[in-house]
PDB file of N, CA and C in Angstrom:
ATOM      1  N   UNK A   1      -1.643  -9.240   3.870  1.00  0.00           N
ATOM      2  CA  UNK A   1      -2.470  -8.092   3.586  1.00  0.00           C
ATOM      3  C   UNK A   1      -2.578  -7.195   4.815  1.00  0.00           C
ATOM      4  N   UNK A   2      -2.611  -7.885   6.094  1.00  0.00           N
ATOM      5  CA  UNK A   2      -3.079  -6.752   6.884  1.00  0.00           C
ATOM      6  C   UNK A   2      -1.038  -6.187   7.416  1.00  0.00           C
ATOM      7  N   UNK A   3      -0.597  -6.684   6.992  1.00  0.00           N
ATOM      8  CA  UNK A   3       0.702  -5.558   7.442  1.00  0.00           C
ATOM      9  C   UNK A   3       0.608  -4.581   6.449  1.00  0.00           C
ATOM     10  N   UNK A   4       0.635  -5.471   5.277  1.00  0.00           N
ATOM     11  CA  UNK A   4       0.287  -4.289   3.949  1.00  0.00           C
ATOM     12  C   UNK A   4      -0.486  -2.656   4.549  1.00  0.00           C
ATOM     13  N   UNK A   5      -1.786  -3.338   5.019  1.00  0.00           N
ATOM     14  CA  UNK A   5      -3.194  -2.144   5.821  1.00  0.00           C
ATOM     15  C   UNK A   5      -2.030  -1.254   6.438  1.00  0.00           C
ATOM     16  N   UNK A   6      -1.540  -1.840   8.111  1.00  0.00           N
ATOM     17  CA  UNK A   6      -0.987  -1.590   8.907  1.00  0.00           C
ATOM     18  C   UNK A   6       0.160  -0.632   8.759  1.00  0.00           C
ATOM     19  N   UNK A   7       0.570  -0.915   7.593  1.00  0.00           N
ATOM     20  CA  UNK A   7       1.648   0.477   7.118  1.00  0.00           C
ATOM     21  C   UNK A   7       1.050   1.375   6.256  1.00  0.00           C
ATOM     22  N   UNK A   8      -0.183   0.864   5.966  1.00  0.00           N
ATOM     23  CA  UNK A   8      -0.714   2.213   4.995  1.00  0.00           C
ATOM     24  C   UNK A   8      -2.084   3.036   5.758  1.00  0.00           C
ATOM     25  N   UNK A   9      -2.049   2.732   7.063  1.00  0.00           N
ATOM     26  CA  UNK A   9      -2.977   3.268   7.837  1.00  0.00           C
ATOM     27  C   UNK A   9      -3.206   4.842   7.899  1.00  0.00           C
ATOM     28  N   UNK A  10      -1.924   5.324   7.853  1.00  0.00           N
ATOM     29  CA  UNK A  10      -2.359   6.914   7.703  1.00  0.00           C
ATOM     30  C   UNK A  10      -2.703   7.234   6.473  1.00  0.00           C
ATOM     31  N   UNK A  11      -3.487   6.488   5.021  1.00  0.00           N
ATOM     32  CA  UNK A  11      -3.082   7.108   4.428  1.00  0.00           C
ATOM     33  C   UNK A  11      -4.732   7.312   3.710  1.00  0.00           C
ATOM     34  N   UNK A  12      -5.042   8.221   2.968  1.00  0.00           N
ATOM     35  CA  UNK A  12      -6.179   8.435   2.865  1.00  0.00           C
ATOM     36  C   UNK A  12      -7.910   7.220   2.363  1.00  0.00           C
ATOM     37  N   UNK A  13      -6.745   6.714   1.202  1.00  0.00           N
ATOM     38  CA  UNK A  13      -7.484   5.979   0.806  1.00  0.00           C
ATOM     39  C   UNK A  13      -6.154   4.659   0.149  1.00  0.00           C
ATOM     40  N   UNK A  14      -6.902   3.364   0.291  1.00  0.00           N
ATOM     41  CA  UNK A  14      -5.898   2.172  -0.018  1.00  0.00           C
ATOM     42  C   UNK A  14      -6.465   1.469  -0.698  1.00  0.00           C
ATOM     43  N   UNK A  15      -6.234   1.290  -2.609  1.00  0.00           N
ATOM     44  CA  UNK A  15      -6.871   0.534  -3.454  1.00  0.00           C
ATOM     45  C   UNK A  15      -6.182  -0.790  -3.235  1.00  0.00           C
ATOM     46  N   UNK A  16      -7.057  -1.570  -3.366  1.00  0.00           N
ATOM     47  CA  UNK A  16      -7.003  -2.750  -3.722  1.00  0.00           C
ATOM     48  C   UNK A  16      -7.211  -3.976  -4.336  1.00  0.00           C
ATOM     49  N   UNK A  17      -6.425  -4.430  -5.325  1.00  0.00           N
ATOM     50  CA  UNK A  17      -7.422  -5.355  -6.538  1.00  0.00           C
ATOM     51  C   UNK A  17      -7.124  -6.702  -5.873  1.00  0.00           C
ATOM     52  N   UNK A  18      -8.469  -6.891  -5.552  1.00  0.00           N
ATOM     53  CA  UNK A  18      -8.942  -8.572  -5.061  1.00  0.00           C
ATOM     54  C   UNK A  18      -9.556  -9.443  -5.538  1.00  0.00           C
ATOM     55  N   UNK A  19      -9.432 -10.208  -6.806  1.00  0.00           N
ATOM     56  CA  UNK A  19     -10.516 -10.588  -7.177  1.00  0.00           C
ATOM     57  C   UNK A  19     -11.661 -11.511  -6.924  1.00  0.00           C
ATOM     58  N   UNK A  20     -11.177 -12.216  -6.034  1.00  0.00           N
ATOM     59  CA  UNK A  20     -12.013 -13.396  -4.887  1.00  0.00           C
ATOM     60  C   UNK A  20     -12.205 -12.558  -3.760  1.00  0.00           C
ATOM     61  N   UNK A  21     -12.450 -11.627  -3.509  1.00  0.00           N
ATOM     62  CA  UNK A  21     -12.571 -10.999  -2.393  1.00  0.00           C
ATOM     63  C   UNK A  21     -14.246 -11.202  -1.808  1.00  0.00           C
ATOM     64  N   UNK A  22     -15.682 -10.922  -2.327  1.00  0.00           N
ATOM     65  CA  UNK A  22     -16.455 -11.451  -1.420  1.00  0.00           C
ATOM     66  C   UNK A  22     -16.343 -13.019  -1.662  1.00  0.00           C
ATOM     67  N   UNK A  23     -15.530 -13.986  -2.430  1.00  0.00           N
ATOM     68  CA  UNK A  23     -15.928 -15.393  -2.077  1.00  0.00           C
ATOM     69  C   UNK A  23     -15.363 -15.607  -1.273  1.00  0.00           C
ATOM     70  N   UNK A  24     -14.104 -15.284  -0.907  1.00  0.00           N
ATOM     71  CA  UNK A  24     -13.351 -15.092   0.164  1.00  0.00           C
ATOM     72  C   UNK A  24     -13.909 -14.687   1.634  1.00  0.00           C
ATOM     73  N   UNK A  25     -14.902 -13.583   1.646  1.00  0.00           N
ATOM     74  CA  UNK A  25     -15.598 -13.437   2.765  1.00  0.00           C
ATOM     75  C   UNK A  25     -14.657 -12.133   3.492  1.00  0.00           C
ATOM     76  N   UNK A  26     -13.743 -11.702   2.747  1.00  0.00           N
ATOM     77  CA  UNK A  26     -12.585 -10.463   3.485  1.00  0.00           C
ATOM     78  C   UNK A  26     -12.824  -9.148   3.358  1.00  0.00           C
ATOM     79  N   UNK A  27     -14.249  -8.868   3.179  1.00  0.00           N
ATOM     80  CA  UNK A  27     -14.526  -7.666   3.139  1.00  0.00           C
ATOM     81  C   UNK A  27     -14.977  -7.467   4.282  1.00  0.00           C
ATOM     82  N   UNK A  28     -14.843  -5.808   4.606  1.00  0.00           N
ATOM     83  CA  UNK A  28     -15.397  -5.069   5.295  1.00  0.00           C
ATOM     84  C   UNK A  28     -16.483  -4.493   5.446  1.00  0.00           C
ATOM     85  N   UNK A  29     -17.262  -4.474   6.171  1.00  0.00           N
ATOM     86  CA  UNK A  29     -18.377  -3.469   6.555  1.00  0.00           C
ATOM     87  C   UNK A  29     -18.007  -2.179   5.419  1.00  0.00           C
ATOM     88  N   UNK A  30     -17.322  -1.355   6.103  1.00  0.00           N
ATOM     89  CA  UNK A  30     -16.943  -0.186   5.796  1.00  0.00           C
ATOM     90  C   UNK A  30     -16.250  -0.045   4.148  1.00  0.00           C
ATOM     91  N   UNK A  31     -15.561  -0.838   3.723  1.00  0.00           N
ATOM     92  CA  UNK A  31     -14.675  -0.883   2.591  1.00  0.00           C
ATOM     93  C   UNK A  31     -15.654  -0.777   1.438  1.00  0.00           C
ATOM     94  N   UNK A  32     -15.085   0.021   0.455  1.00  0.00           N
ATOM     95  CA  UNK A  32     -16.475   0.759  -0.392  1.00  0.00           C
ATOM     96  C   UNK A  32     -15.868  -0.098  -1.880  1.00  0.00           C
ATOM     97  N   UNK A  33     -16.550  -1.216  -2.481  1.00  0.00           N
ATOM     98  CA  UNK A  33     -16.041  -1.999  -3.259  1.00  0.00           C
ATOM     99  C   UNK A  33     -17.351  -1.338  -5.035  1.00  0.00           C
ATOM    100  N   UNK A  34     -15.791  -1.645  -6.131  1.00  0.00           N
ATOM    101  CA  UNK A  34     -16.003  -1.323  -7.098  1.00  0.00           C
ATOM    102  C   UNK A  34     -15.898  -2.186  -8.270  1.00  0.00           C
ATOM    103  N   UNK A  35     -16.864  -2.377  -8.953  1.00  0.00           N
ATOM    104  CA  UNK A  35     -16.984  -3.402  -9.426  1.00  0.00           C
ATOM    105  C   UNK A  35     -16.460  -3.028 -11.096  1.00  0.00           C
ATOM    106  N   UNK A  36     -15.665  -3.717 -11.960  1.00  0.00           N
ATOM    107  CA  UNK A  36     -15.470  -3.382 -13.186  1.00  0.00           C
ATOM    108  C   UNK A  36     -15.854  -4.206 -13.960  1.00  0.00           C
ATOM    109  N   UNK A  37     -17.375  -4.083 -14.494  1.00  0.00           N
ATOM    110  CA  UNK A  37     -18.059  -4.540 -15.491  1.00  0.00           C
ATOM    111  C   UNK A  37     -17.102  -4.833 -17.345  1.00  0.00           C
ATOM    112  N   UNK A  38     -17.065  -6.015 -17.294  1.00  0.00           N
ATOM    113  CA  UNK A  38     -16.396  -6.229 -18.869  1.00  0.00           C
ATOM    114  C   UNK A  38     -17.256  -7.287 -19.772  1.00  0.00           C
ATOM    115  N   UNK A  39     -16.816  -7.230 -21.272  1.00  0.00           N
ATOM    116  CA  UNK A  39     -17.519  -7.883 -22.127  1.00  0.00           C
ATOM    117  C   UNK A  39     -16.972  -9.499 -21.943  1.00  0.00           C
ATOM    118  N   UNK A  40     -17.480 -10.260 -21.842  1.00  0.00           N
ATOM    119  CA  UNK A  40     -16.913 -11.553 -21.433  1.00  0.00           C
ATOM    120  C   UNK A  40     -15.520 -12.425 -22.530  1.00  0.00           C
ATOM    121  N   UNK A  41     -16.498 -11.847 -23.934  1.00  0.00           N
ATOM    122  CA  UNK A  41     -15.319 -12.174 -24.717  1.00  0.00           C
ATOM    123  C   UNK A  41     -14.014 -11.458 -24.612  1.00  0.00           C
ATOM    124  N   UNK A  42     -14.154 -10.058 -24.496  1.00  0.00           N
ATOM    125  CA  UNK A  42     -13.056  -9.322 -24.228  1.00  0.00           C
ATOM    126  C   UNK A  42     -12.285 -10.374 -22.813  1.00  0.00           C
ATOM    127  N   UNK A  43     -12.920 -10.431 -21.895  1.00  0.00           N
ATOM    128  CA  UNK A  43     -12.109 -11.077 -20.980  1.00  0.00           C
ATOM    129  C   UNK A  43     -11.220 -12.012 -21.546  1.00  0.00           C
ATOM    130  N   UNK A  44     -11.887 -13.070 -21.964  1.00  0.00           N
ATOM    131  CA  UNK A  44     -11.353 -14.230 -22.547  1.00  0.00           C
ATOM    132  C   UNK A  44     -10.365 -14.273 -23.427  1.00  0.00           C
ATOM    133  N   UNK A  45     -10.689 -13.244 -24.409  1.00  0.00           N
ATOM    134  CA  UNK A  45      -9.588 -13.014 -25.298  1.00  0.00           C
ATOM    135  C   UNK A  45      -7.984 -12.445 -24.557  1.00  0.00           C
ATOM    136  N   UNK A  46      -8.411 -11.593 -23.488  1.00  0.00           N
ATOM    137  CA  UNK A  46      -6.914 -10.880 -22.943  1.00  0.00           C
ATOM    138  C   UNK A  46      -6.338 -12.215 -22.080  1.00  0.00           C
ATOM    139  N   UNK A  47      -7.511 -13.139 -21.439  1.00  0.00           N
ATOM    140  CA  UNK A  47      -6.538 -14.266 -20.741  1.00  0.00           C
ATOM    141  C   UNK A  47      -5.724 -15.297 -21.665  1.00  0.00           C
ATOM    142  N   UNK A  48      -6.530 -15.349 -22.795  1.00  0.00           N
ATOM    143  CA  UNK A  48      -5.543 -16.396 -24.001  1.00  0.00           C
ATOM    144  C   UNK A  48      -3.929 -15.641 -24.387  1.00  0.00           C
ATOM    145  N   UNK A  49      -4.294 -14.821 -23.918  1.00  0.00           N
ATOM    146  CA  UNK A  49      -3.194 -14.388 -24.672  1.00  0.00           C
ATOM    147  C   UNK A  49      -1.946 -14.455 -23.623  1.00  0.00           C
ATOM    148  N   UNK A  50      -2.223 -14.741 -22.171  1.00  0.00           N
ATOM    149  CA  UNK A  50      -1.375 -14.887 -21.135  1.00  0.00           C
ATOM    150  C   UNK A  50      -0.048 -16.201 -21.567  1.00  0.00           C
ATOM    151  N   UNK A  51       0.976 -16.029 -21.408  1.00  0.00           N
ATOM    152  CA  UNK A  51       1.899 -17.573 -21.673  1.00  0.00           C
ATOM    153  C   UNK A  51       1.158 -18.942 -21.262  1.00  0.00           C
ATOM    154  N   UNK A  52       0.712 -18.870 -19.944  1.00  0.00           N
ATOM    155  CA  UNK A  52       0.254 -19.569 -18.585  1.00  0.00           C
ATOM    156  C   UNK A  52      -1.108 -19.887 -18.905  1.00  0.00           C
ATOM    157  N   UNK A  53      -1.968 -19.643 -19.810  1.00  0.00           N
ATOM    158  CA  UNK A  53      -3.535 -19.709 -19.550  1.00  0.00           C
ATOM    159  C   UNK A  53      -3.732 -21.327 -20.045  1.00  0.00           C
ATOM    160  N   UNK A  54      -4.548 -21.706 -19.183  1.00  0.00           N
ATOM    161  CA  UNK A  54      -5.228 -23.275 -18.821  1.00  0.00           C
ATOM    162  C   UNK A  54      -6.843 -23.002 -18.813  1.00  0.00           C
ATOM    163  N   UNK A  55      -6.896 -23.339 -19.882  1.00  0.00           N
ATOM    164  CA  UNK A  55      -8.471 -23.320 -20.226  1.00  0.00           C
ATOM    165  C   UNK A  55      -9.291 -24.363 -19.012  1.00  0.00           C
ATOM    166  N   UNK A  56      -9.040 -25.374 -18.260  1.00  0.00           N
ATOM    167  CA  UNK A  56      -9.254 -26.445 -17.466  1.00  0.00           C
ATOM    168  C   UNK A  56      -9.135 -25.775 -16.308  1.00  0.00           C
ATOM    169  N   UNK A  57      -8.299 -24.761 -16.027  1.00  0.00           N
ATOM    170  CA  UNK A  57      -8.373 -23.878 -14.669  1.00  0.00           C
ATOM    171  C   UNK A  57      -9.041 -23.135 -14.706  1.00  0.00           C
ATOM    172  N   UNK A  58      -9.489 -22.092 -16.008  1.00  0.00           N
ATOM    173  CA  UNK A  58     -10.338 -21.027 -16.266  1.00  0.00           C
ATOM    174  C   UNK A  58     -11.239 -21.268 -15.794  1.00  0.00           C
ATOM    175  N   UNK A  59     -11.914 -22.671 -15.917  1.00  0.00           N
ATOM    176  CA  UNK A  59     -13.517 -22.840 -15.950  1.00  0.00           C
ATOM    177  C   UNK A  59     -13.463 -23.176 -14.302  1.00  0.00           C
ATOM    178  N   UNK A  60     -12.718 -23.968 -13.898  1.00  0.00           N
ATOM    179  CA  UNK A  60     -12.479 -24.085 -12.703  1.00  0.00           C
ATOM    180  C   UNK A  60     -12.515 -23.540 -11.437  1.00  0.00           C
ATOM    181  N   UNK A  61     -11.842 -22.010 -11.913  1.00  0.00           N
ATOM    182  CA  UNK A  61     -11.951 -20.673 -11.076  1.00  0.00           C
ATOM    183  C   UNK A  61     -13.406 -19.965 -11.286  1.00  0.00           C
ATOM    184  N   UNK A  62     -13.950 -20.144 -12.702  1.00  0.00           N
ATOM    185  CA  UNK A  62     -15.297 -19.833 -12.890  1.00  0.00           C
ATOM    186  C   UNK A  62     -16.144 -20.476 -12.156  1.00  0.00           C
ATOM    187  N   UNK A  63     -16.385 -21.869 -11.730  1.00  0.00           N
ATOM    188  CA  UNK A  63     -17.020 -22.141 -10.774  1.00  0.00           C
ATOM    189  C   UNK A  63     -17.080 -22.021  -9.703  1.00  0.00           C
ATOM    190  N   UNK A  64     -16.303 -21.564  -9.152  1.00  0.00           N
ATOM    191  CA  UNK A  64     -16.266 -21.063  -7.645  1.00  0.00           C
ATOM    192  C   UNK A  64     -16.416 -19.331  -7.289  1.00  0.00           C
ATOM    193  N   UNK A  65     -16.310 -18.760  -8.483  1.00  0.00           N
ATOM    194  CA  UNK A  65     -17.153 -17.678  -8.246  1.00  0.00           C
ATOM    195  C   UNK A  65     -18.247 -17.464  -7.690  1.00  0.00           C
ATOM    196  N   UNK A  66     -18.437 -16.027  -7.483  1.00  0.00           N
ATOM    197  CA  UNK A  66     -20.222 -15.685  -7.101  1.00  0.00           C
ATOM    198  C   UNK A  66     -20.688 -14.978  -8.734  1.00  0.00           C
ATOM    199  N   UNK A  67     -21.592 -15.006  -8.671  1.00  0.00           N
ATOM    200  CA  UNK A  67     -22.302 -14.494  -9.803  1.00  0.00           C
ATOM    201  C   UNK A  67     -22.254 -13.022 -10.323  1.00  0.00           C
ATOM    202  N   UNK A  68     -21.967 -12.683 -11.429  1.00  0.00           N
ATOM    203  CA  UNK A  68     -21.401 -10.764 -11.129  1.00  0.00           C
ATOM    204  C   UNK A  68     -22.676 -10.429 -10.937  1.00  0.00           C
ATOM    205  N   UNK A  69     -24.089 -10.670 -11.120  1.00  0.00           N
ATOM    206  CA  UNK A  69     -25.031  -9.692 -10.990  1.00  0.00           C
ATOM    207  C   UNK A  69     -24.784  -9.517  -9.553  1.00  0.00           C
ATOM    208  N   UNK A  70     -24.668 -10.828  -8.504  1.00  0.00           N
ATOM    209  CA  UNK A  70     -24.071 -10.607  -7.043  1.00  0.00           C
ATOM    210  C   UNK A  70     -23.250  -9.648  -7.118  1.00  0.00           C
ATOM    211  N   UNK A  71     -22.398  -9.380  -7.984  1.00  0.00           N
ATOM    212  CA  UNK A  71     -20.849  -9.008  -7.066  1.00  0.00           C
ATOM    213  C   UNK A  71     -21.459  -7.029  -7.257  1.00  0.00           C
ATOM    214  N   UNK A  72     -22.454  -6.889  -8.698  1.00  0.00           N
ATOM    215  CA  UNK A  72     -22.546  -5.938  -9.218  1.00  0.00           C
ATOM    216  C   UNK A  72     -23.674  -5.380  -7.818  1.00  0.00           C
ATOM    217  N   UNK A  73     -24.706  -5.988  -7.330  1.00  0.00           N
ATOM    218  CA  UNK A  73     -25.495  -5.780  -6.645  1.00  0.00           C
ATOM    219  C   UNK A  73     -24.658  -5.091  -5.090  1.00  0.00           C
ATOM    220  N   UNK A  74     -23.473  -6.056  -4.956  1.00  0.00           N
ATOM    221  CA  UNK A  74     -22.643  -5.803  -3.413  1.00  0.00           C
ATOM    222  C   UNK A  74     -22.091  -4.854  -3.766  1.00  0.00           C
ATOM    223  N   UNK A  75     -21.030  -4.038  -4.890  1.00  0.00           N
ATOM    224  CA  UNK A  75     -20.517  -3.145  -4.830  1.00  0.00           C
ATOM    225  C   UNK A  75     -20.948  -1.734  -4.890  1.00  0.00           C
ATOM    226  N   UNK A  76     -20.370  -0.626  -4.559  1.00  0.00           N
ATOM    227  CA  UNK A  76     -21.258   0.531  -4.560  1.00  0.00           C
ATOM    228  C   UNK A  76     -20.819   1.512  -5.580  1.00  0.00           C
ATOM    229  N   UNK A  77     -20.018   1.170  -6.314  1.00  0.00           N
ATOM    230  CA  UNK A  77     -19.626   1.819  -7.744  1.00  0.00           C
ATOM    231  C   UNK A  77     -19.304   0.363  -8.820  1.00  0.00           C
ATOM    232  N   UNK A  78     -19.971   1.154 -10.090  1.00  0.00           N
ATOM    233  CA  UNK A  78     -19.605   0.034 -11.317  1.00  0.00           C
ATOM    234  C   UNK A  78     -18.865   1.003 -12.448  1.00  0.00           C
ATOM    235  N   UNK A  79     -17.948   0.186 -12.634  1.00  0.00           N
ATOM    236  CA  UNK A  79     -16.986   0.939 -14.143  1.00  0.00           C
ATOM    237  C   UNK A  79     -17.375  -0.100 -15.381  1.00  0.00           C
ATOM    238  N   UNK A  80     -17.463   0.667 -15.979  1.00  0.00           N
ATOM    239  CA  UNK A  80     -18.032  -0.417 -17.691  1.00  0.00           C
ATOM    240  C   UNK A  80     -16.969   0.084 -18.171  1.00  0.00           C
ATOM    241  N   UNK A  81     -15.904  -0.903 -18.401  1.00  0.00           N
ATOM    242  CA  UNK A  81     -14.188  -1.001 -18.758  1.00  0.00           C
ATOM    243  C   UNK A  81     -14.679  -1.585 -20.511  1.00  0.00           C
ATOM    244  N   UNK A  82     -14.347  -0.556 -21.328  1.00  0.00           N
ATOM    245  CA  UNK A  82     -14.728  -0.806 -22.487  1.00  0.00           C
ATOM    246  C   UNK A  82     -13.060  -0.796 -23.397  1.00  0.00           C
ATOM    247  N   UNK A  83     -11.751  -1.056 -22.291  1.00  0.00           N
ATOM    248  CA  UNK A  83     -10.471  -0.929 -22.568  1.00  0.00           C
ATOM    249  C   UNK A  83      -9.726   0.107 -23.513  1.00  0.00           C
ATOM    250  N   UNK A  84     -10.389   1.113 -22.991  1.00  0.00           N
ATOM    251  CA  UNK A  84      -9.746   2.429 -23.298  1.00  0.00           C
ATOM    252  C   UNK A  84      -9.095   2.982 -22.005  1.00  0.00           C
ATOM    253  N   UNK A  85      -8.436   3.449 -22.170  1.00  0.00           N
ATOM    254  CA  UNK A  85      -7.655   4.045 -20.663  1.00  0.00           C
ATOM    255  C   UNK A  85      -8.096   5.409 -20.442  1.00  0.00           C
ATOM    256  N   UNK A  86      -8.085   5.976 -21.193  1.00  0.00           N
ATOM    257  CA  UNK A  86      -8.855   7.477 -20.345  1.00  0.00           C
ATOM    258  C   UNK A  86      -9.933   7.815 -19.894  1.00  0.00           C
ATOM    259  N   UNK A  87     -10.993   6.335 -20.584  1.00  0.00           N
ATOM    260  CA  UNK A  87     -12.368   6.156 -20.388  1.00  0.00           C
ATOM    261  C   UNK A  87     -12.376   5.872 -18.528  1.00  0.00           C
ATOM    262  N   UNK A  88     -11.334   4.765 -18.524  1.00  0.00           N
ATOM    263  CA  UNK A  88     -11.617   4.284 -17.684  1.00  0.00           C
ATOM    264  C   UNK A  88     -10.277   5.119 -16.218  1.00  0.00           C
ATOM    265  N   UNK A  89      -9.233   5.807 -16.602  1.00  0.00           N
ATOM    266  CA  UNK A  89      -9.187   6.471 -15.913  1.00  0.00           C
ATOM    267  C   UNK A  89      -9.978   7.596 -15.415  1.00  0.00           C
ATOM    268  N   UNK A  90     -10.902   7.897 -16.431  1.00  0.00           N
ATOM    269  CA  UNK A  90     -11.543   9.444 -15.913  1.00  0.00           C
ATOM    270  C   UNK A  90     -12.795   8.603 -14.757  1.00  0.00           C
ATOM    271  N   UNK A  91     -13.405   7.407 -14.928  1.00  0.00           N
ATOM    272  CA  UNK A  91     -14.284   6.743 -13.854  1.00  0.00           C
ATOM    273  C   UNK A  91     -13.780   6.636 -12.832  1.00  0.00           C
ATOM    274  N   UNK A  92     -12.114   6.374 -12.861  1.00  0.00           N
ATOM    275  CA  UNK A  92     -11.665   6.093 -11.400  1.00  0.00           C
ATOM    276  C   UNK A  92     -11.922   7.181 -10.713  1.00  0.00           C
ATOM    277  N   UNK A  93     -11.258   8.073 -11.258  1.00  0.00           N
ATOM    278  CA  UNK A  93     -11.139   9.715 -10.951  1.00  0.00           C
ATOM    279  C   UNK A  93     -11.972  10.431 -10.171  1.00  0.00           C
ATOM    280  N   UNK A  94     -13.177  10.018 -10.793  1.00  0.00           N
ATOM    281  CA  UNK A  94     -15.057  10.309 -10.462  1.00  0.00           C
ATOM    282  C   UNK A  94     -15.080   9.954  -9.174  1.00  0.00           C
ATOM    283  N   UNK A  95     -14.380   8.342  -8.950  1.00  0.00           N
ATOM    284  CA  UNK A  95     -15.673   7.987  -7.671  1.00  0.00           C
ATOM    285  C   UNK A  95     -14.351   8.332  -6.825  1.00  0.00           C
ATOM    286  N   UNK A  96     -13.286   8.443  -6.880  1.00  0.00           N
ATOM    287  CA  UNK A  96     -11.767   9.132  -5.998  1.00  0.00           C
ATOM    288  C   UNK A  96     -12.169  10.248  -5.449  1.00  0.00           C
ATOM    289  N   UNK A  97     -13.173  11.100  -6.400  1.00  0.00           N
ATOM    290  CA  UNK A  97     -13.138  12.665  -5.998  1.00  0.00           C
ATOM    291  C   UNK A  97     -14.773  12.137  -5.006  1.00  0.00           C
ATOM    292  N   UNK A  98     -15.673  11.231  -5.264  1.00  0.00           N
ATOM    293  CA  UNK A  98     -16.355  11.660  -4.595  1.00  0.00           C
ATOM    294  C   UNK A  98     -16.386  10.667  -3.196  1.00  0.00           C
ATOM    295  N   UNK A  99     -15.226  10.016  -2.535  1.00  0.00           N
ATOM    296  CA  UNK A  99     -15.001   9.062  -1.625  1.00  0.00           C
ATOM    297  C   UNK A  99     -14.361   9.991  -0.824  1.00  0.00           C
ATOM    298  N   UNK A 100     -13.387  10.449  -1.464  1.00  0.00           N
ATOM    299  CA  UNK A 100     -12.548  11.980  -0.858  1.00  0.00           C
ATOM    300  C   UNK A 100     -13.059  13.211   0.036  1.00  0.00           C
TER     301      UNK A 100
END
């Protein structure tokens, strides 16, 4: 990751999808984190449908999470991803123009 940074240093802004990122502890001070609020079943339903999904790992990785009201509380933008794409492109858009 940080050569990844290191070549993208000039560049305005650098998204990044992390999803263990505060259990991980690799955030920044500065790094302005966005949280994408989803319906749980919706989740569940798009991971069944993966080739690879292990219901025994699912829960697994679920326990070692932090709690989203945590994650919702740490981040400083929330998207309510209701899996429409223009819905949820026009949110990106929003907080792009106002980070910019």
């Amino acid at each position: 990751m940080n050569i990844f940074l290191k070549k993208n240093k000039n560049k305005k802004i650098v998204i990044l999808d992390i999803p263990l990122l505060l259990e991980n502890k690799i955030n920044k001070k500065k790094d302005i984190l966005v949280f994408v609020q989803s319906k749980r079943a919706d989740i569940l339903k798009r991971l069944k449908k993966r080739n690879h999904f292990n219901n025994k790992l699912f829960k697994k990785f679920k326990n070692i999470q932090l709690p989203l009201e945590y994650k919702k509380r740490k981040s400083h933008y929330i998207i309510k991803n209701n899996f429409t794409k223009k819905k949820i492109k026009r949110a990106v858009k929003d907080i792009l123009v106002e980070i910019i």
